[in-house]
PDB file of N, CA and C in Angstrom:
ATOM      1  N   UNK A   1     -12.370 -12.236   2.283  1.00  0.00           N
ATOM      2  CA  UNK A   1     -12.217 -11.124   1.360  1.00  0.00           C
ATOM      3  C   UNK A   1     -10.845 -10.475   1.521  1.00  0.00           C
ATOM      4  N   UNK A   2     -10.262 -10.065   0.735  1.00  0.00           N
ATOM      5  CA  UNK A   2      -9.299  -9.527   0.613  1.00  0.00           C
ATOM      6  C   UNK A   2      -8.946  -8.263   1.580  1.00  0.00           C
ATOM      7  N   UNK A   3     -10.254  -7.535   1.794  1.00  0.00           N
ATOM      8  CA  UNK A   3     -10.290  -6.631   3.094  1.00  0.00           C
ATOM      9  C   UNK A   3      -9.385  -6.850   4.346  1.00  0.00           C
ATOM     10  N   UNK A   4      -9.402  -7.975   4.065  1.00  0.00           N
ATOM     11  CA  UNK A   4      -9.027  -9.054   5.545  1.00  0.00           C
ATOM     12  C   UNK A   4      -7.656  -8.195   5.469  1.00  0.00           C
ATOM     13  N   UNK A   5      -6.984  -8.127   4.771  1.00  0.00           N
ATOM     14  CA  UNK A   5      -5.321  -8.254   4.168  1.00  0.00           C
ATOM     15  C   UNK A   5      -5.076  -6.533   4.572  1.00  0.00           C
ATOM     16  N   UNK A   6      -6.080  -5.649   3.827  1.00  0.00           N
ATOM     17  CA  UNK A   6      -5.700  -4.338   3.818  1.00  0.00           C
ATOM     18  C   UNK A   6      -6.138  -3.798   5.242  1.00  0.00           C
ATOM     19  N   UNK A   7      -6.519  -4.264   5.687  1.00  0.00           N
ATOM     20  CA  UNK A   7      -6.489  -3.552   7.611  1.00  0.00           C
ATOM     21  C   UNK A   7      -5.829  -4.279   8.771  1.00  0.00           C
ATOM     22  N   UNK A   8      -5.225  -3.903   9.459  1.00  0.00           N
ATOM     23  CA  UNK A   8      -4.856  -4.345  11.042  1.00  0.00           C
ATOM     24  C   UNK A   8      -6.108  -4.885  11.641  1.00  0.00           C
ATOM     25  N   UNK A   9      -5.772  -6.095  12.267  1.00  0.00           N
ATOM     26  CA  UNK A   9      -6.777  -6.401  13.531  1.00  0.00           C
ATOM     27  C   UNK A   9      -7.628  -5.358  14.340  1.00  0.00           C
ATOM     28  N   UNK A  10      -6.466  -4.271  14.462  1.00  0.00           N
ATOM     29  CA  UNK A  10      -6.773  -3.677  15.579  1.00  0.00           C
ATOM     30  C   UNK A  10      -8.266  -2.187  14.970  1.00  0.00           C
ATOM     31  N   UNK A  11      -7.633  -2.144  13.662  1.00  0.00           N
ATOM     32  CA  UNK A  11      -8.314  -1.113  12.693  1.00  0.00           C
ATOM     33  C   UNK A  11     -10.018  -1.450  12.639  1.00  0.00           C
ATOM     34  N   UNK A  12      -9.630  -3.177  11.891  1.00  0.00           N
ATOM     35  CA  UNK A  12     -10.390  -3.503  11.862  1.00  0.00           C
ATOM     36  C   UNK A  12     -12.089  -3.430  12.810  1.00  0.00           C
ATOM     37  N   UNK A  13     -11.355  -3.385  14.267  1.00  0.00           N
ATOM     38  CA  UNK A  13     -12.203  -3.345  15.488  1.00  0.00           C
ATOM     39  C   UNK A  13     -12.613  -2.447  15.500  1.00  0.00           C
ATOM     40  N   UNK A  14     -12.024  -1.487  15.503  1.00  0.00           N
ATOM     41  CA  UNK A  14     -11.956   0.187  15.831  1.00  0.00           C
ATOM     42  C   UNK A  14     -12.899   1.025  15.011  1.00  0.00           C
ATOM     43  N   UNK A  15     -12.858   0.486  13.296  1.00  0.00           N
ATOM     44  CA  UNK A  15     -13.330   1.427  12.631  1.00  0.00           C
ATOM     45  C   UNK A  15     -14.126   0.319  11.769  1.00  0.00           C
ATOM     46  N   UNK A  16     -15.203  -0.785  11.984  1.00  0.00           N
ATOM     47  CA  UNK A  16     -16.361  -1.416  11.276  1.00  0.00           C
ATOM     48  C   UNK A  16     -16.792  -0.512  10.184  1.00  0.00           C
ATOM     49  N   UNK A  17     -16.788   1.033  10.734  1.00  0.00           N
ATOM     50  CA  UNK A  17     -17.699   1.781   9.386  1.00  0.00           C
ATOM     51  C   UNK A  17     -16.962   1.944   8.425  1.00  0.00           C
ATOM     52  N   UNK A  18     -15.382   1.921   7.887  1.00  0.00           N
ATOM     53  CA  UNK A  18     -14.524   2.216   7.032  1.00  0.00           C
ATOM     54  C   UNK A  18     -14.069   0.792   6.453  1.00  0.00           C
ATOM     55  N   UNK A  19     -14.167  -0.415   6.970  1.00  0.00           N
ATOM     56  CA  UNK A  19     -14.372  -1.427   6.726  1.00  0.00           C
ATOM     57  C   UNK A  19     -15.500  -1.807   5.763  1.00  0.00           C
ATOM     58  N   UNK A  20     -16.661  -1.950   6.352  1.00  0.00           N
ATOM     59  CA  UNK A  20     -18.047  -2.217   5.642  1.00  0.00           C
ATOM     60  C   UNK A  20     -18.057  -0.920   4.706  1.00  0.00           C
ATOM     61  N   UNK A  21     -17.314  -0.139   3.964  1.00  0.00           N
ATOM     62  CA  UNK A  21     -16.961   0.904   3.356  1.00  0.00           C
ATOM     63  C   UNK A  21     -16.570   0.259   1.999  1.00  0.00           C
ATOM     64  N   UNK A  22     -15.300   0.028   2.450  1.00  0.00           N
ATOM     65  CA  UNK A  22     -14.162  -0.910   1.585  1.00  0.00           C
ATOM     66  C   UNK A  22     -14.803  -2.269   1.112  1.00  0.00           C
ATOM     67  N   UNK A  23     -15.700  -3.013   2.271  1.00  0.00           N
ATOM     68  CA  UNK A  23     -16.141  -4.240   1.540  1.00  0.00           C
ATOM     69  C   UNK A  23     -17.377  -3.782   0.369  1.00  0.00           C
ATOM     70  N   UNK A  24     -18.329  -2.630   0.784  1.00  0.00           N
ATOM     71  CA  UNK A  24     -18.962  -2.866  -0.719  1.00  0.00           C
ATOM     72  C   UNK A  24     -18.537  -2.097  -1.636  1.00  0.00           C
ATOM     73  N   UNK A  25     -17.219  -1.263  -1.649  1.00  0.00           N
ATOM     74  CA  UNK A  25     -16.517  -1.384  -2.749  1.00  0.00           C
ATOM     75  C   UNK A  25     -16.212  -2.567  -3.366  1.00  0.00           C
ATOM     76  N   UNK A  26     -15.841  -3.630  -2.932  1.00  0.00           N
ATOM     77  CA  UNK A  26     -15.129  -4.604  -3.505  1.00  0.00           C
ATOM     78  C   UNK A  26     -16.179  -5.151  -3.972  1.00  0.00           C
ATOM     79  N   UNK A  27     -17.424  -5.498  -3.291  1.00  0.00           N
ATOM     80  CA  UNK A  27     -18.078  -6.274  -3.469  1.00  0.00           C
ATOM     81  C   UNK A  27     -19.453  -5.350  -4.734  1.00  0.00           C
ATOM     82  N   UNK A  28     -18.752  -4.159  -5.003  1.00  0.00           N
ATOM     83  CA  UNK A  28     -19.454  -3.473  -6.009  1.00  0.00           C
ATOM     84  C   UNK A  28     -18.736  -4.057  -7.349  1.00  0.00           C
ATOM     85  N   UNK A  29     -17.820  -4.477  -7.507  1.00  0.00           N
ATOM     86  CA  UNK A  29     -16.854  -4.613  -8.510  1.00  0.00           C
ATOM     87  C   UNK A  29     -17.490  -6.003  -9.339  1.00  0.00           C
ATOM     88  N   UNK A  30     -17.251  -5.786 -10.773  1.00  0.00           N
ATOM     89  CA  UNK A  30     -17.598  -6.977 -11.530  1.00  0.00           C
ATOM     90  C   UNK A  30     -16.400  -8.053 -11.016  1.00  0.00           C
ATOM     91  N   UNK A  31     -17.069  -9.819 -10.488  1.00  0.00           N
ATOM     92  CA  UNK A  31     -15.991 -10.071 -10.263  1.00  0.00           C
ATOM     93  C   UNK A  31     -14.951 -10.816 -11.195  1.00  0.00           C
ATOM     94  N   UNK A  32     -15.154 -10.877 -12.546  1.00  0.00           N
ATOM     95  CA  UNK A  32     -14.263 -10.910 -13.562  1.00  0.00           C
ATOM     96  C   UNK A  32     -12.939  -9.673 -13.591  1.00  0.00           C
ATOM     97  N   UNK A  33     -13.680  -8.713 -13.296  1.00  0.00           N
ATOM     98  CA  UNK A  33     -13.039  -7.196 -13.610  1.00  0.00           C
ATOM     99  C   UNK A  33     -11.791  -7.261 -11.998  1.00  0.00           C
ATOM    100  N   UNK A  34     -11.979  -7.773 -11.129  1.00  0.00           N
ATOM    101  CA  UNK A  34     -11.222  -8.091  -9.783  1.00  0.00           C
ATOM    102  C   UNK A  34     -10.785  -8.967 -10.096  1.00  0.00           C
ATOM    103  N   UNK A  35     -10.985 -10.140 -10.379  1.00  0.00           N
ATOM    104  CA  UNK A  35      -9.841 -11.267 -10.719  1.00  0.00           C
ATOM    105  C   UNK A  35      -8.910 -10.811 -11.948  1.00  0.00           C
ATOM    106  N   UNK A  36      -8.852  -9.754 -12.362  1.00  0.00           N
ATOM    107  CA  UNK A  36      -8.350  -9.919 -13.955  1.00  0.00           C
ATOM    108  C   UNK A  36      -7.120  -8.941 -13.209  1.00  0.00           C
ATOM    109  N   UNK A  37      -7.573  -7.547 -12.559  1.00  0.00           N
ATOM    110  CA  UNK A  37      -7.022  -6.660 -12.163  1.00  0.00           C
ATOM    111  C   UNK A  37      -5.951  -7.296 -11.144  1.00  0.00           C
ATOM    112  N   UNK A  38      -5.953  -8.460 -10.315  1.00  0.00           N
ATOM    113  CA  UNK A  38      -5.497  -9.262  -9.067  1.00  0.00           C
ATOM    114  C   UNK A  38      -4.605 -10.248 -10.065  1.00  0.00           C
ATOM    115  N   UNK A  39      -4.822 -10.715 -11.007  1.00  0.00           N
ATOM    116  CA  UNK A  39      -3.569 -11.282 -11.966  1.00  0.00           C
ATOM    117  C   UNK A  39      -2.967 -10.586 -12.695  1.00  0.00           C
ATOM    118  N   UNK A  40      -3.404  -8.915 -13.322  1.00  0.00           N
ATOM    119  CA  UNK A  40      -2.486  -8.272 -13.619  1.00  0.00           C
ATOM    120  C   UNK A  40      -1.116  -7.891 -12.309  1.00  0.00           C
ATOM    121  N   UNK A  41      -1.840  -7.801 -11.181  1.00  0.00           N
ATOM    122  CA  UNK A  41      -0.883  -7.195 -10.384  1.00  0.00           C
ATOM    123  C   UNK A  41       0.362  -8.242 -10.048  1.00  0.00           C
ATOM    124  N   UNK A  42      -0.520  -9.575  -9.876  1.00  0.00           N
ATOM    125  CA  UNK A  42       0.452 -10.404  -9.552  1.00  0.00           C
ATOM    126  C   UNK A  42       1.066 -11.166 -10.746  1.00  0.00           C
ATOM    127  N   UNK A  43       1.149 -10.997 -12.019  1.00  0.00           N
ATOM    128  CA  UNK A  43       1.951 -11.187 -13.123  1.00  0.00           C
ATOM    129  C   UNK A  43       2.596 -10.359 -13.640  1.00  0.00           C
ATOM    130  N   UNK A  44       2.410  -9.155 -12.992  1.00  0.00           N
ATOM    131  CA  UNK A  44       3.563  -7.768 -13.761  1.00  0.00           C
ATOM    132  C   UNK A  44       4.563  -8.164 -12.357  1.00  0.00           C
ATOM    133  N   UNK A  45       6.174  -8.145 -13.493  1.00  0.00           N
ATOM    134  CA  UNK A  45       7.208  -8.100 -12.676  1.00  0.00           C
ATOM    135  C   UNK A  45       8.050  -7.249 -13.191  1.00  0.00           C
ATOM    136  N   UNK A  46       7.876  -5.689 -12.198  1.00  0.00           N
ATOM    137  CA  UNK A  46       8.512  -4.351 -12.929  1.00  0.00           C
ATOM    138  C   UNK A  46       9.916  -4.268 -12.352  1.00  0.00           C
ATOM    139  N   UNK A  47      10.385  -5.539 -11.239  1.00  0.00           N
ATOM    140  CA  UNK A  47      11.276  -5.262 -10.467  1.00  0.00           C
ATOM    141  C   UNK A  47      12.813  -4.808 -11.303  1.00  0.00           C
ATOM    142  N   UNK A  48      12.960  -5.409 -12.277  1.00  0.00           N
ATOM    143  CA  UNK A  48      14.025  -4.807 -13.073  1.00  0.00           C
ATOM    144  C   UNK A  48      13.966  -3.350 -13.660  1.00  0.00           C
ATOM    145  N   UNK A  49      12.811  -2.752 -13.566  1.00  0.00           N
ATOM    146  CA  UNK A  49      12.378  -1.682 -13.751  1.00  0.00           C
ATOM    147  C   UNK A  49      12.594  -0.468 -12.921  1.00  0.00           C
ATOM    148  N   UNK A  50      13.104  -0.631 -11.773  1.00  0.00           N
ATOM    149  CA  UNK A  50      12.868  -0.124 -10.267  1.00  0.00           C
ATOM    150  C   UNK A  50      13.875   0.664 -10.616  1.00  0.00           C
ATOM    151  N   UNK A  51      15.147   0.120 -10.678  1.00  0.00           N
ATOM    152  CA  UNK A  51      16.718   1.392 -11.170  1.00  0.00           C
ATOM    153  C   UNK A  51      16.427   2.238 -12.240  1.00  0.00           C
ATOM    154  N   UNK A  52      15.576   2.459 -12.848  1.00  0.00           N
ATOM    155  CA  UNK A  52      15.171   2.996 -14.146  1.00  0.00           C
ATOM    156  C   UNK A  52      14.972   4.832 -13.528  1.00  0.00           C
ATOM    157  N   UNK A  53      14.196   4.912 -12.191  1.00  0.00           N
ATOM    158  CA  UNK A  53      13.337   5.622 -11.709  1.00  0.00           C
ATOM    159  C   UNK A  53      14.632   6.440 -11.502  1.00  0.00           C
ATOM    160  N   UNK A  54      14.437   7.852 -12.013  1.00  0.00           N
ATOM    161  CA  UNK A  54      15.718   9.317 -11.621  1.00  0.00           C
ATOM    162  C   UNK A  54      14.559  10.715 -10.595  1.00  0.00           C
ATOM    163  N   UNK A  55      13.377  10.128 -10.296  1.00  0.00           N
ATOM    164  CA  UNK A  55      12.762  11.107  -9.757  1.00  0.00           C
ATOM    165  C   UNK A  55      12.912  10.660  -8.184  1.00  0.00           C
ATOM    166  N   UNK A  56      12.884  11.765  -7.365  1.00  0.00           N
ATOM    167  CA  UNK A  56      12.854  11.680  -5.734  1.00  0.00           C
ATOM    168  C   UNK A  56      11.516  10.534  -5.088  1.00  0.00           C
ATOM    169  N   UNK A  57      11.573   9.750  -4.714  1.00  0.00           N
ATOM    170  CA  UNK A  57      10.630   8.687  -4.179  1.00  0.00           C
ATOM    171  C   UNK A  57      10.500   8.488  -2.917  1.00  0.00           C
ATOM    172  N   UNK A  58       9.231   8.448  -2.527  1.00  0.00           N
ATOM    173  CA  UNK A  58       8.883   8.119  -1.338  1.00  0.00           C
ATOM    174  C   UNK A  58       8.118   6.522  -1.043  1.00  0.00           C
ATOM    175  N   UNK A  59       8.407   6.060  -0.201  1.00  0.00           N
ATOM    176  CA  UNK A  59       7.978   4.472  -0.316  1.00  0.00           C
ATOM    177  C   UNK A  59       7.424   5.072   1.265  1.00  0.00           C
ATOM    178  N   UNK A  60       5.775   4.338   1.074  1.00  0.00           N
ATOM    179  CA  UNK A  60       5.653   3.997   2.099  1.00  0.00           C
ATOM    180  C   UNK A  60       4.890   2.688   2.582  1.00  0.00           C
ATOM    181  N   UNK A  61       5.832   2.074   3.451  1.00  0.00           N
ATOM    182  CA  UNK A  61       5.454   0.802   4.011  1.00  0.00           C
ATOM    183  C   UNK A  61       4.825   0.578   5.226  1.00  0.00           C
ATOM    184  N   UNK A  62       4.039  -0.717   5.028  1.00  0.00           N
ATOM    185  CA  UNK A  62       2.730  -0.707   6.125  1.00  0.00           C
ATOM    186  C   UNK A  62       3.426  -1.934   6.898  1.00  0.00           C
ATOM    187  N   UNK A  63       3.883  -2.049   8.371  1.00  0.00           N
ATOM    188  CA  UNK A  63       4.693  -2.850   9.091  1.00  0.00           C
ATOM    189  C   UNK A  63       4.259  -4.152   8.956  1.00  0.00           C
ATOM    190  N   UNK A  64       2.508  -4.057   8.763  1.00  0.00           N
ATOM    191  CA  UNK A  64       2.038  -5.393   9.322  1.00  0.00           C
ATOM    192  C   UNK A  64       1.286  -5.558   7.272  1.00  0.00           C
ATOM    193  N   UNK A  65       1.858  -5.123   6.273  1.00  0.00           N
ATOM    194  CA  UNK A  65       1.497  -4.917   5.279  1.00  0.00           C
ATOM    195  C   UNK A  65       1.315  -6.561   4.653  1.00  0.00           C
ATOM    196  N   UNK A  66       0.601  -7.670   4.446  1.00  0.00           N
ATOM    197  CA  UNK A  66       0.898  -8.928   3.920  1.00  0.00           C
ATOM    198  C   UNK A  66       0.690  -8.697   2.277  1.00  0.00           C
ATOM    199  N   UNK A  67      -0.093  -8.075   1.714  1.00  0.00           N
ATOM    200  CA  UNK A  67       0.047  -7.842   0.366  1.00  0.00           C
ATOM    201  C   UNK A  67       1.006  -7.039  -0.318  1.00  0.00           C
ATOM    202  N   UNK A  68       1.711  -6.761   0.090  1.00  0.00           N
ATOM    203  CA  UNK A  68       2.833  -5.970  -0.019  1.00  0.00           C
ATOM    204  C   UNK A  68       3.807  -6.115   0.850  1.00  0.00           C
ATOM    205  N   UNK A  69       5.006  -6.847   1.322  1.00  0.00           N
ATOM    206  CA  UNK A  69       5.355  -7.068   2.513  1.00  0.00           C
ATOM    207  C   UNK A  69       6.684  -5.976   2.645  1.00  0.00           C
ATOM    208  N   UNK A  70       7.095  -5.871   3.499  1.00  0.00           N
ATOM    209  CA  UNK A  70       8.174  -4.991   3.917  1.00  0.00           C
ATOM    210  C   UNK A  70       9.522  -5.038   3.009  1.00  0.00           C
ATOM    211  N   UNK A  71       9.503  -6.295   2.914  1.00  0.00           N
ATOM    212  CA  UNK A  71      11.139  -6.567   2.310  1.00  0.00           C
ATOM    213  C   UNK A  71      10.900  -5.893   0.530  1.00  0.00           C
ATOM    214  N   UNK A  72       9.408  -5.888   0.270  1.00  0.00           N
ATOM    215  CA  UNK A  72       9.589  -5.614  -1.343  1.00  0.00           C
ATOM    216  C   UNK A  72       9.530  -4.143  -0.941  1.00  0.00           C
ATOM    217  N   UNK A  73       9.098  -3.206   0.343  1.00  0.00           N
ATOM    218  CA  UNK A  73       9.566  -1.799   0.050  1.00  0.00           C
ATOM    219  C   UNK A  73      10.781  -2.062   0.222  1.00  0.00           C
ATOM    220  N   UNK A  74      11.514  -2.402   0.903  1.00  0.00           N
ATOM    221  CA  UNK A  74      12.831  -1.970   1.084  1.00  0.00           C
ATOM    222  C   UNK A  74      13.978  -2.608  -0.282  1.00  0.00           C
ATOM    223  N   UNK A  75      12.920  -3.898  -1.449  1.00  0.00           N
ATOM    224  CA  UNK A  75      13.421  -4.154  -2.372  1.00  0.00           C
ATOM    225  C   UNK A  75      13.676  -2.600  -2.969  1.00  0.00           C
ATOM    226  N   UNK A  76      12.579  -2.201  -3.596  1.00  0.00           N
ATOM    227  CA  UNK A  76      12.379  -0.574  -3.764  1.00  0.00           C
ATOM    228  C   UNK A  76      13.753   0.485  -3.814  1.00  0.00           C
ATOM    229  N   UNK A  77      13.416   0.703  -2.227  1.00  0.00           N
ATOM    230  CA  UNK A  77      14.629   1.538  -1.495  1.00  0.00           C
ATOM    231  C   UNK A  77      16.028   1.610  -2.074  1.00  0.00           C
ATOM    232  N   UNK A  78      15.858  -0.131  -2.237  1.00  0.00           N
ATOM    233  CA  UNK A  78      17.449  -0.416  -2.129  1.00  0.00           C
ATOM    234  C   UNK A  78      18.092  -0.194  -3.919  1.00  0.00           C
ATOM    235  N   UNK A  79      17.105   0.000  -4.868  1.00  0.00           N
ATOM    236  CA  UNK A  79      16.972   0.204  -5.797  1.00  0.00           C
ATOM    237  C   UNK A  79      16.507   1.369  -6.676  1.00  0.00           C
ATOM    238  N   UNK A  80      15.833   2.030  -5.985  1.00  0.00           N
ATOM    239  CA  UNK A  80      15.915   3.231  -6.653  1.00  0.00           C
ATOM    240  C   UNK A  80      16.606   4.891  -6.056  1.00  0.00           C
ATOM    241  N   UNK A  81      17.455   5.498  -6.487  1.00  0.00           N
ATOM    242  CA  UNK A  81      18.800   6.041  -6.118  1.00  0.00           C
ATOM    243  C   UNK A  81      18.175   7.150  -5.761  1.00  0.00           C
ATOM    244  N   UNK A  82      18.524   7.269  -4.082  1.00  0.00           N
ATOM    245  CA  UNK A  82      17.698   8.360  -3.279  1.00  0.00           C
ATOM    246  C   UNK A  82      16.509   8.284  -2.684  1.00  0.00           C
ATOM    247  N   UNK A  83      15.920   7.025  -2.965  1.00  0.00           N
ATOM    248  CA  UNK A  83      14.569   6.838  -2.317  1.00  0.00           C
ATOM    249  C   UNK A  83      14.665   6.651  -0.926  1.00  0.00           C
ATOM    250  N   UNK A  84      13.364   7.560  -0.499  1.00  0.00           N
ATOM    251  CA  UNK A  84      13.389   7.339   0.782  1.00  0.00           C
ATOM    252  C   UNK A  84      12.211   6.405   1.634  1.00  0.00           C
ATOM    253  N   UNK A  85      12.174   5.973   2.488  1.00  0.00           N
ATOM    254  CA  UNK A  85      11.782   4.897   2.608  1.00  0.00           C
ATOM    255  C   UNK A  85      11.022   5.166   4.253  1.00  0.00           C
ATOM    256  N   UNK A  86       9.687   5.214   4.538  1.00  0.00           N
ATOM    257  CA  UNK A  86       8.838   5.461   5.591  1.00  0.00           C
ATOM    258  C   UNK A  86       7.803   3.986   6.012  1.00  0.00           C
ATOM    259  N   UNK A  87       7.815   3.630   7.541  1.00  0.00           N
ATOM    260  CA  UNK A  87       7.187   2.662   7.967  1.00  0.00           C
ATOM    261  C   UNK A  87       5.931   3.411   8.759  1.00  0.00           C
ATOM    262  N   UNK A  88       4.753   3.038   8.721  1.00  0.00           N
ATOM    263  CA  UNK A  88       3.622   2.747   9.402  1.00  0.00           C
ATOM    264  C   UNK A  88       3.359   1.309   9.579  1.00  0.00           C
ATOM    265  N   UNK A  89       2.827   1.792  11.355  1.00  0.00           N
ATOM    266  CA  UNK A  89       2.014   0.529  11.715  1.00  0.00           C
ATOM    267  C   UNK A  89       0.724   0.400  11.265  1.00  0.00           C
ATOM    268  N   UNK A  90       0.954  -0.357  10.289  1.00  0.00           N
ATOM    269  CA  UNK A  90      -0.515  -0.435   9.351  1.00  0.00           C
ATOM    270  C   UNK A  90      -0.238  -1.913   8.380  1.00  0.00           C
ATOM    271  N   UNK A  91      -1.789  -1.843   7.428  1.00  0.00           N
ATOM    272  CA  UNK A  91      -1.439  -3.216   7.341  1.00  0.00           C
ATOM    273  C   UNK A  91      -1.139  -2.138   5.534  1.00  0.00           C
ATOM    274  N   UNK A  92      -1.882  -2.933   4.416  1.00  0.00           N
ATOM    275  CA  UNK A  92      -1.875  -2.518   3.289  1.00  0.00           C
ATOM    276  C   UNK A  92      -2.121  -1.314   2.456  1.00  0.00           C
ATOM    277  N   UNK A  93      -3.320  -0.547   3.614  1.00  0.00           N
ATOM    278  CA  UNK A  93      -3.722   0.601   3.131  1.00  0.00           C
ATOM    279  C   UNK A  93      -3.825   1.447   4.358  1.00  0.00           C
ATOM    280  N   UNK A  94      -2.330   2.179   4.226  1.00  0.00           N
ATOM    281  CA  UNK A  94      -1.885   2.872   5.308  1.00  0.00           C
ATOM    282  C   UNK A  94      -2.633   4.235   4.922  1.00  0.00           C
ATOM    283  N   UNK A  95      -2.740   4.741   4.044  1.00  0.00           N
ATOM    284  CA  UNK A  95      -3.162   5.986   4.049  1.00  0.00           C
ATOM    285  C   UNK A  95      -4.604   6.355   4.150  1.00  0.00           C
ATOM    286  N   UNK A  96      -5.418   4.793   4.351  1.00  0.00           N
ATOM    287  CA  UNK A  96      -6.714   5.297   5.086  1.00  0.00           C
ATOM    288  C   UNK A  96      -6.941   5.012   6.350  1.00  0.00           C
ATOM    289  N   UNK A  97      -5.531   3.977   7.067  1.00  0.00           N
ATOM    290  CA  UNK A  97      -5.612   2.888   8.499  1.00  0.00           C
ATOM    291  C   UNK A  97      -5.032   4.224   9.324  1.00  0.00           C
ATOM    292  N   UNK A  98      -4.018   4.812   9.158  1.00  0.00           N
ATOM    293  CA  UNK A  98      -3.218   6.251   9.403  1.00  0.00           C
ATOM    294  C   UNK A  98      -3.831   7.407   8.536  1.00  0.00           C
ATOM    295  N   UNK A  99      -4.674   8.011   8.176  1.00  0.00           N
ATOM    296  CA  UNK A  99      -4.222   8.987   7.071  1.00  0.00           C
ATOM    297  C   UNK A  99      -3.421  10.374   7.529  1.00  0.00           C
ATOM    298  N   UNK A 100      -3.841  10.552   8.805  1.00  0.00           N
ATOM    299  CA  UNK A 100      -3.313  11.633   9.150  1.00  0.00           C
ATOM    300  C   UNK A 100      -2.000  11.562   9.028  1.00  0.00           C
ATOM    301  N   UNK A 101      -0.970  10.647   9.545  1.00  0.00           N
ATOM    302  CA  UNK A 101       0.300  10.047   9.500  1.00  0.00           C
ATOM    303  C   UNK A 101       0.739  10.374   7.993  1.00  0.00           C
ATOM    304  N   UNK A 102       0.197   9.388   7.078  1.00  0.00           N
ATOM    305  CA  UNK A 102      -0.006   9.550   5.674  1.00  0.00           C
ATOM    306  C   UNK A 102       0.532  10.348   4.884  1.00  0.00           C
ATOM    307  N   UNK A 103      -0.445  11.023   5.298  1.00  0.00           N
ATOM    308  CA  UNK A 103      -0.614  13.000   4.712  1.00  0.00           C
ATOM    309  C   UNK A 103       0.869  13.619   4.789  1.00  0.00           C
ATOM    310  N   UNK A 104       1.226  13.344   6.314  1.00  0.00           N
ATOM    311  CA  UNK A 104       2.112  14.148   6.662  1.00  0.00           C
ATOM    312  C   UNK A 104       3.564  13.983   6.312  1.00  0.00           C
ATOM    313  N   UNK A 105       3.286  12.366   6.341  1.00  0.00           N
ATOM    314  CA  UNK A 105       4.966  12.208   5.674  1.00  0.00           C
ATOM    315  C   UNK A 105       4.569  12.688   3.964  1.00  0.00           C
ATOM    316  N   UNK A 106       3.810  12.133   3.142  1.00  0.00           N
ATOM    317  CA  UNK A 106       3.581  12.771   1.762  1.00  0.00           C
ATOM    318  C   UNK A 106       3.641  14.354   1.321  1.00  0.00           C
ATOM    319  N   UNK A 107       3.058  15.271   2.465  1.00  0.00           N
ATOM    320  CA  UNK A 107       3.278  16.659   2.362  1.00  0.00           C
ATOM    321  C   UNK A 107       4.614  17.237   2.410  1.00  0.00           C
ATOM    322  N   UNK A 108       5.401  16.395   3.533  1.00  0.00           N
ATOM    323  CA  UNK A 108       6.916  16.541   3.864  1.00  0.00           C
ATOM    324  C   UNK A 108       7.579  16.523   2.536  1.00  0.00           C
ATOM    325  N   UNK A 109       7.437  14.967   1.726  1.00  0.00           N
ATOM    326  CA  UNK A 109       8.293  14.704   0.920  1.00  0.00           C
ATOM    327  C   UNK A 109       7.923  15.695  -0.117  1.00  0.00           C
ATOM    328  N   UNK A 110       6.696  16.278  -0.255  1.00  0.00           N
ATOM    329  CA  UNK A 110       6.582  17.308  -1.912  1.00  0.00           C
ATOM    330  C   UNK A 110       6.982  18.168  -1.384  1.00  0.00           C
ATOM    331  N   UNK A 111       7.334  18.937  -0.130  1.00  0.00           N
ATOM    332  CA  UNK A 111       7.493  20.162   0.149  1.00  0.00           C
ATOM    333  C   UNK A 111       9.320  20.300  -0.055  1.00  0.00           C
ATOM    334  N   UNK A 112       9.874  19.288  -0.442  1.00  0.00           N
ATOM    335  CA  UNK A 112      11.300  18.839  -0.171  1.00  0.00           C
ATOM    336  C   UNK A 112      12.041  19.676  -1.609  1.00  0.00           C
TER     337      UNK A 112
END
């Protein structure tokens, strides 16, 4: 399952109940309605789109992120003018693997 992707090993161990959380979400989902949503994501290519962006941005990247990997935040970064650019050790879904972390860099950047 794709679960696999959005947590750390280590998360994974740690927190079974936020896991088995996330899996029957997924596994609540029509699975037409998940495959359709999983080829929209991976057939939209907004990357020429990225310089477009004139608002303050925060990227945040998950170190051990495989669905999202590091180099496409820092594609991001390197592309949209002023963005700033934050790492967690996390895999895909840092803001529930960290949230506290999360929060705090996100509160930082609106308070800016």
């Amino acid at each position: 399952l794709a679960v696999a992707l959005w947590f750390t090993d280590e998360f994974r161990r740690e927190r079974p109940d936020v896991i088995s959380r996330y899996r029957a979400i997924v596994l609540s989902c029509p699975l037409d309605a998940y495959i359709g949503a999983c080829a929209a994501l991976r057939d939209a290519d907004l990357r020429d789109d990225a310089g477009r962006l004139t608002v303050p941005t925060l990227i945040v990247a998950g170190r051990q992120d495989q669905s999202t990997p590091v180099a496409d935040s820092e594609f991001l970064r390197d592309r949209i003018a002023g963005a700033r650019m934050e790492m967690l050790e996390t895999a895909h879904l840092s803001n529930v693997e960290r949230a506290s972390e999360f929060n705090a860099l996100l509160a930082g950047f609106l308070l800016e």
